[in-house]
Each structure stands twice: as C-alpha cells, then as structure tokens.
PDB file of N, CA and C in Angstrom:
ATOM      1  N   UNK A   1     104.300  54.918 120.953  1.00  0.00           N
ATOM      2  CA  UNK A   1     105.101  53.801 120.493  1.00  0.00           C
ATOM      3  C   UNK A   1     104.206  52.597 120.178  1.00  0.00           C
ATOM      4  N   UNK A   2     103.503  52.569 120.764  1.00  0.00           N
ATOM      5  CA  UNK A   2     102.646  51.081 120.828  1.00  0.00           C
ATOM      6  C   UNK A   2     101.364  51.535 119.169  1.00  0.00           C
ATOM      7  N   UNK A   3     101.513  52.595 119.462  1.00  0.00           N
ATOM      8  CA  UNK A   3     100.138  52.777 117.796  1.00  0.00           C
ATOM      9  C   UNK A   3     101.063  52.836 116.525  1.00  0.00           C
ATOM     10  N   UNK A   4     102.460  53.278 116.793  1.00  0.00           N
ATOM     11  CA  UNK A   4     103.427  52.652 115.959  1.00  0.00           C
ATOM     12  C   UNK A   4     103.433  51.254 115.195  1.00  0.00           C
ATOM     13  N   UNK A   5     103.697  50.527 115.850  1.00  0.00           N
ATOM     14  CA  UNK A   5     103.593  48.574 116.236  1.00  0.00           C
ATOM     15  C   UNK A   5     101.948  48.361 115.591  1.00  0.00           C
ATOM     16  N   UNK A   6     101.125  48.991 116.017  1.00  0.00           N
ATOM     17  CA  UNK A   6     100.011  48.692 115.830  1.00  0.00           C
ATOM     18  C   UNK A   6     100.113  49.003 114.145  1.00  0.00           C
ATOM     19  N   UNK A   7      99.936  50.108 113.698  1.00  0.00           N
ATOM     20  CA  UNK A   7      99.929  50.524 112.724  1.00  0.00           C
ATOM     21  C   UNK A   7     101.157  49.818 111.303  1.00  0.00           C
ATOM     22  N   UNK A   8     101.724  49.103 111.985  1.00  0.00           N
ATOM     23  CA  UNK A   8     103.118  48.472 111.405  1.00  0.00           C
ATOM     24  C   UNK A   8     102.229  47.172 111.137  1.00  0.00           C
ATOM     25  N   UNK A   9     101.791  46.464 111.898  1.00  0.00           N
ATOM     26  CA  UNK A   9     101.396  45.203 112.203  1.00  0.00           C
ATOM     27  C   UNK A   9      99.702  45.432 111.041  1.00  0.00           C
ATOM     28  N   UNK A  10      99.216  46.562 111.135  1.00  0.00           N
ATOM     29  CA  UNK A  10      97.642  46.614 110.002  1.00  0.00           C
ATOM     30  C   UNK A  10      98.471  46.858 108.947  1.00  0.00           C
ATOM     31  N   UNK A  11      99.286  47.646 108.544  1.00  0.00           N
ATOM     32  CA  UNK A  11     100.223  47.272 106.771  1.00  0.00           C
ATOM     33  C   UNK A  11     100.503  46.030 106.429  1.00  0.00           C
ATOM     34  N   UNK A  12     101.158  45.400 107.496  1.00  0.00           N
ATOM     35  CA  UNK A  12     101.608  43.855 107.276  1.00  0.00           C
ATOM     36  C   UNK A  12     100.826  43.313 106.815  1.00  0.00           C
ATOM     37  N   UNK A  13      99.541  43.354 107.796  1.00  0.00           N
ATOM     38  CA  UNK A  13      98.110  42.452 107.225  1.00  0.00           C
ATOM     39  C   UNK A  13      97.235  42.396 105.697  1.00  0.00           C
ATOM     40  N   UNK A  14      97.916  43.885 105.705  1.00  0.00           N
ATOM     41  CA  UNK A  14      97.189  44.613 104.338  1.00  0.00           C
ATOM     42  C   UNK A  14      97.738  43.825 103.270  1.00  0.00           C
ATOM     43  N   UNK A  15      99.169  44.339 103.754  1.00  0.00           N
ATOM     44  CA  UNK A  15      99.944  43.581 102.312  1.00  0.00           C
ATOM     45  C   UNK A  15     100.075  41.921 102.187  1.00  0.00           C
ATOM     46  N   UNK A  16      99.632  41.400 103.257  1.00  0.00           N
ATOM     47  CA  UNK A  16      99.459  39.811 103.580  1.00  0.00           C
ATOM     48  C   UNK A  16      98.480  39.344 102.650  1.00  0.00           C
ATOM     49  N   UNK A  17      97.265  40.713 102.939  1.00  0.00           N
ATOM     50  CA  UNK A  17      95.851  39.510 102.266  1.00  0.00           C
ATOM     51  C   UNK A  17      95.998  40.208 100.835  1.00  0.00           C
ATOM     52  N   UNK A  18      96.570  41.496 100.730  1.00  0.00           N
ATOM     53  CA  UNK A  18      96.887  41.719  99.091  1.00  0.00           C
ATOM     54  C   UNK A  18      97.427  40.968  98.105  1.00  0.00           C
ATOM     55  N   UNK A  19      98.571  40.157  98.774  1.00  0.00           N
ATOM     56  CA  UNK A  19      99.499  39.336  98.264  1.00  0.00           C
ATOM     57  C   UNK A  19      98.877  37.675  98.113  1.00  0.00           C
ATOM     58  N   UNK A  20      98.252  37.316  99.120  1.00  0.00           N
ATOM     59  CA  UNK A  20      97.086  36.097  99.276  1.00  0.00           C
ATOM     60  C   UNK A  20      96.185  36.250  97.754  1.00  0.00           C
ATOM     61  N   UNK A  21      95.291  37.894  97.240  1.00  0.00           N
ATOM     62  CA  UNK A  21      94.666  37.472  96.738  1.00  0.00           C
ATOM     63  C   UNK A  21      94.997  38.008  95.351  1.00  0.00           C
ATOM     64  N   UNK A  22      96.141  38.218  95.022  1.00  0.00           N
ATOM     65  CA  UNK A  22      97.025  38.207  94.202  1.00  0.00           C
ATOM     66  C   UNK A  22      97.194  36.636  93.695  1.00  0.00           C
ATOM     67  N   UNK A  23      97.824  36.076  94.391  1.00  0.00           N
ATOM     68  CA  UNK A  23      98.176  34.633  94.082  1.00  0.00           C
ATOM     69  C   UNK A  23      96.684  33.549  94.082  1.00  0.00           C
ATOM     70  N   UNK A  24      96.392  34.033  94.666  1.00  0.00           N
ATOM     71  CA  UNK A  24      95.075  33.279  94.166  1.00  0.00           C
ATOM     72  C   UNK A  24      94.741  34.072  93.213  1.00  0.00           C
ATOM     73  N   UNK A  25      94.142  34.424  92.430  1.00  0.00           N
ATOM     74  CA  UNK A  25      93.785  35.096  90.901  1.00  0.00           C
ATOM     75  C   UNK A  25      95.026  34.507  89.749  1.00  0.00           C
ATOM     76  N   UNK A  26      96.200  34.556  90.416  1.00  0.00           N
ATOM     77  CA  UNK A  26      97.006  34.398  89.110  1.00  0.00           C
ATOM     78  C   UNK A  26      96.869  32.640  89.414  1.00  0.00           C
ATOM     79  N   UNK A  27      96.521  31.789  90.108  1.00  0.00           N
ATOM     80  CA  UNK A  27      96.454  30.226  90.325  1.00  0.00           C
ATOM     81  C   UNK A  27      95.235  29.784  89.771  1.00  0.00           C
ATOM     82  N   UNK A  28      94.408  30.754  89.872  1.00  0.00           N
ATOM     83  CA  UNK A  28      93.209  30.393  89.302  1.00  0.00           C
ATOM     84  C   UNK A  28      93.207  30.849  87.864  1.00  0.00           C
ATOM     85  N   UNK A  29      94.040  31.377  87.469  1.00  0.00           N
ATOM     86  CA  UNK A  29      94.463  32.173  85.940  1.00  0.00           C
ATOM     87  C   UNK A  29      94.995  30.599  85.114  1.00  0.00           C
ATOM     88  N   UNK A  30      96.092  30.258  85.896  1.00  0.00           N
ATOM     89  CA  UNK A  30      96.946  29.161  85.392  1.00  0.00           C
ATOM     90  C   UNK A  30      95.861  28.237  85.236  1.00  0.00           C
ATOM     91  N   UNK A  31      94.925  27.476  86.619  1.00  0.00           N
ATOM     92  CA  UNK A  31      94.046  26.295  86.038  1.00  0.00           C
ATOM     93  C   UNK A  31      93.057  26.850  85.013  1.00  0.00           C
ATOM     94  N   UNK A  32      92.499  27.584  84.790  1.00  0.00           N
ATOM     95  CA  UNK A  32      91.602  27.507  83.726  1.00  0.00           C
ATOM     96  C   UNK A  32      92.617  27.760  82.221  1.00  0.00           C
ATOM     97  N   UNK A  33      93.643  28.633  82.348  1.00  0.00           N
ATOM     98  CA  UNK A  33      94.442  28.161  81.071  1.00  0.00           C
ATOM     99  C   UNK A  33      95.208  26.609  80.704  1.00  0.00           C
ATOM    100  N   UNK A  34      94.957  26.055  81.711  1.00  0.00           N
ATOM    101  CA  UNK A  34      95.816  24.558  81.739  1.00  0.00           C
ATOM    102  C   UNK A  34      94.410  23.921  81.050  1.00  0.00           C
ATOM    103  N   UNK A  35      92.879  23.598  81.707  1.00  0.00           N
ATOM    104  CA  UNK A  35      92.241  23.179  81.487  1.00  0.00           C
ATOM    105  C   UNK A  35      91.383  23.676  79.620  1.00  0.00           C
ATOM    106  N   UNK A  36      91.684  24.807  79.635  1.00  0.00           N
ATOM    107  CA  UNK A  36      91.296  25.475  77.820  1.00  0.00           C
ATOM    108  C   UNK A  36      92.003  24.513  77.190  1.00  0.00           C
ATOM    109  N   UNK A  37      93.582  24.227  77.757  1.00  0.00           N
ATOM    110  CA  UNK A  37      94.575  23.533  76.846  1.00  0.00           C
ATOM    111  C   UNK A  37      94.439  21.948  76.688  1.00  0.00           C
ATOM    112  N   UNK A  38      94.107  21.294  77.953  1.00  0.00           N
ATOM    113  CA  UNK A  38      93.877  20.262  78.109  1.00  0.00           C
ATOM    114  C   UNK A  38      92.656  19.779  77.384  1.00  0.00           C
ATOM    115  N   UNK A  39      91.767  20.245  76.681  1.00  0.00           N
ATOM    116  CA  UNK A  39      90.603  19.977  76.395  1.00  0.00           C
ATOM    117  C   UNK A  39      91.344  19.249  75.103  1.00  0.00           C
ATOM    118  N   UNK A  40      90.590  18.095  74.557  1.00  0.00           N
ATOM    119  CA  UNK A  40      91.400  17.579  73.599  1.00  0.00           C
ATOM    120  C   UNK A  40      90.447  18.689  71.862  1.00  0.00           C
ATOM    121  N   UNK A  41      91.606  18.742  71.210  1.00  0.00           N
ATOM    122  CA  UNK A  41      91.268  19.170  70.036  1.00  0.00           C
ATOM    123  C   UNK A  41      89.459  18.841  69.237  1.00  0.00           C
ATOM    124  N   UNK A  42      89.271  17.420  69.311  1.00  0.00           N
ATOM    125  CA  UNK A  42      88.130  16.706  68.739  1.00  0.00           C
ATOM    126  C   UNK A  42      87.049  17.182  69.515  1.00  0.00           C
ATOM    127  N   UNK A  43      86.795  17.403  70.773  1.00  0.00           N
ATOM    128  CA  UNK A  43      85.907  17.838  71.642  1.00  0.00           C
ATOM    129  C   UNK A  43      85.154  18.805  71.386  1.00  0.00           C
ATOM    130  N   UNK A  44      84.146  18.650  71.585  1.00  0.00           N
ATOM    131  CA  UNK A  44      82.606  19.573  70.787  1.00  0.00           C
ATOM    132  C   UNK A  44      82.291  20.764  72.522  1.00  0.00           C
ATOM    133  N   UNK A  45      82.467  22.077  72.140  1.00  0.00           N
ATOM    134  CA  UNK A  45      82.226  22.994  72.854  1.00  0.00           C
ATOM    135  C   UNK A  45      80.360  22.987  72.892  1.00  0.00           C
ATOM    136  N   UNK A  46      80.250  22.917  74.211  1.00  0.00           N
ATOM    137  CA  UNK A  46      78.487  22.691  74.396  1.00  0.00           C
ATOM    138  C   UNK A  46      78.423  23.676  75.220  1.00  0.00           C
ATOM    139  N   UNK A  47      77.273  24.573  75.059  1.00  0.00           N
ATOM    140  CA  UNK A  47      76.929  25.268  76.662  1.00  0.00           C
ATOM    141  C   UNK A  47      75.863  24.928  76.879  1.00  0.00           C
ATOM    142  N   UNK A  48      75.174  25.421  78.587  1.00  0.00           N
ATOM    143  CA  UNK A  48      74.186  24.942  78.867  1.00  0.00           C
ATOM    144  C   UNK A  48      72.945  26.169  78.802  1.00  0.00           C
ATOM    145  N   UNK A  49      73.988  27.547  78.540  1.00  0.00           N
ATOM    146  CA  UNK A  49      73.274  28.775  78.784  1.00  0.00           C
ATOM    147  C   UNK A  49      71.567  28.405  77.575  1.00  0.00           C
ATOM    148  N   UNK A  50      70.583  29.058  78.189  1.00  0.00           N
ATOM    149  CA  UNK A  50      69.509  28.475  77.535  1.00  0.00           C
ATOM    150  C   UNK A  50      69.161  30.087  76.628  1.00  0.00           C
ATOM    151  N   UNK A  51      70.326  30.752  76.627  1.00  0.00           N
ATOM    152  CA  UNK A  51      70.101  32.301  75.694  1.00  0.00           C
ATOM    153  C   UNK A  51      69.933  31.733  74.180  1.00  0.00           C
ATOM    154  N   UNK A  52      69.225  32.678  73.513  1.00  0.00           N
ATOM    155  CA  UNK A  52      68.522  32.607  72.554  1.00  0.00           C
ATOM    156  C   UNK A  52      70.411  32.729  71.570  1.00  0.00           C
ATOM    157  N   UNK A  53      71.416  33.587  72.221  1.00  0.00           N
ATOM    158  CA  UNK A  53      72.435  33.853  71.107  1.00  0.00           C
ATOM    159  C   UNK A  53      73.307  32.753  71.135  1.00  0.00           C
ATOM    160  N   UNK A  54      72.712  31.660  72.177  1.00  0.00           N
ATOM    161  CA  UNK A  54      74.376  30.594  71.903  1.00  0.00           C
ATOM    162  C   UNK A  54      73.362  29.179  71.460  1.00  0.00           C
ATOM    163  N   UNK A  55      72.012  29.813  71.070  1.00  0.00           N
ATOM    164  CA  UNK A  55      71.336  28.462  70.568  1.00  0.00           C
ATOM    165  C   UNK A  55      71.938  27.919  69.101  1.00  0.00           C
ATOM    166  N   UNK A  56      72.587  28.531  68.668  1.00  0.00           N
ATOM    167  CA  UNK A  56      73.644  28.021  67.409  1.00  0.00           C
ATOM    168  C   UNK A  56      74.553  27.264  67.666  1.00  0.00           C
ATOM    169  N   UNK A  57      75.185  27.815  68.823  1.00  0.00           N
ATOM    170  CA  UNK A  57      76.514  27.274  69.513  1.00  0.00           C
ATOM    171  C   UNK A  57      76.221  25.507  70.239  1.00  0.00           C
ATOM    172  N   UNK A  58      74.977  25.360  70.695  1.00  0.00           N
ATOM    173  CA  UNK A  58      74.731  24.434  71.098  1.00  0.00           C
ATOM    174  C   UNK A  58      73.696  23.076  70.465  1.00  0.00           C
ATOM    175  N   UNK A  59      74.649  22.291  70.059  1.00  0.00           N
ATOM    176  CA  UNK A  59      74.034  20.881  69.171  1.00  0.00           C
ATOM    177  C   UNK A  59      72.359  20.861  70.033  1.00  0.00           C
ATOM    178  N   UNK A  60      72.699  20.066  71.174  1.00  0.00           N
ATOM    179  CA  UNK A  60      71.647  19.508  71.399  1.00  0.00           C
ATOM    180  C   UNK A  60      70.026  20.712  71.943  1.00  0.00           C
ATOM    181  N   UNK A  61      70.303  22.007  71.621  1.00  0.00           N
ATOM    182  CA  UNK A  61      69.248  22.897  71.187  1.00  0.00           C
ATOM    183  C   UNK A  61      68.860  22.521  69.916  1.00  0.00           C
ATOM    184  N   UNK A  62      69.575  22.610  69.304  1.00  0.00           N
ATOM    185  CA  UNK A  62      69.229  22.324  67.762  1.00  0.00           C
ATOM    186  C   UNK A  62      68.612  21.014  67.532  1.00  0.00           C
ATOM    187  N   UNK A  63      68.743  20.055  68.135  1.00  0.00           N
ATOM    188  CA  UNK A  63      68.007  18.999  68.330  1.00  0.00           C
ATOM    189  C   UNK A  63      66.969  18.855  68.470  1.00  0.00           C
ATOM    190  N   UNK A  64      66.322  19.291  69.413  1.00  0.00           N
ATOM    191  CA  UNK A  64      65.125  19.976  70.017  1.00  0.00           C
ATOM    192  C   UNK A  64      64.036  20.575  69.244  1.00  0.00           C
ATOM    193  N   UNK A  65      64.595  21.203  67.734  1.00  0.00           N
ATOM    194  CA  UNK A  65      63.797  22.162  66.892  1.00  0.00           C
ATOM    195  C   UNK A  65      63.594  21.419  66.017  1.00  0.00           C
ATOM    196  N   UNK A  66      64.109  20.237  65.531  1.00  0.00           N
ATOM    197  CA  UNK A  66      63.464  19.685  64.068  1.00  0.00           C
ATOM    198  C   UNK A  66      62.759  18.817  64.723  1.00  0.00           C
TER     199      UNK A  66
END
C-alpha cells in the first residue's frame, strides 16, 4: 500500500515539472514574439555575431572595411 502512495505521489511530480516546463517554453514563446513585434518598424536589425555570413547583415562591419 505505501509503494502505491509512493508511486502515485512520483507521477504527480512528473506531471508537475512536465507541466512547469511546458509553461515556461510557451511564456518564453509569447515574450520573444511580443518583443519581434514591439521592435519599432524603422529600427535597423544589427548583430554582433563576428561570422563572416552576417558581415552583410551588419552596418557597422561594413564600416570597418572602407
């Protein structure tokens, strides 16, 4: 009876932290789609990655070369 309870009580937990990291993924889904949206239209996409394929993507690389 008691490994019953026991075994009742480790599902619970299971489905506790399943459900925890469920909702965190879909909360963290929502802020970065809120923040894509929030970015105002006029705003210049910069990265900082120093890869040779987003040196197009980034003004102030291009700066750097003339």
């Amino acid at each position: 009876m008691l490994k019953k309870n026991l075994s009742r009580n480790n599902r619970s937990l299971e489905n506790e932290v399943i459900l925890a990291v469920i909702v965190l993924y879909l909360l963290l889904a929502l802020v970065m789609t809120v923040v894509h949206y929030v970015q105002p239209a006029e705003q210049q996409t910069v990265t900082s990655s120093m890869s040779p394929s987003h040196n197009e993507k980034n003004p102030a690389s291009l700066k750097g070369r003339n």
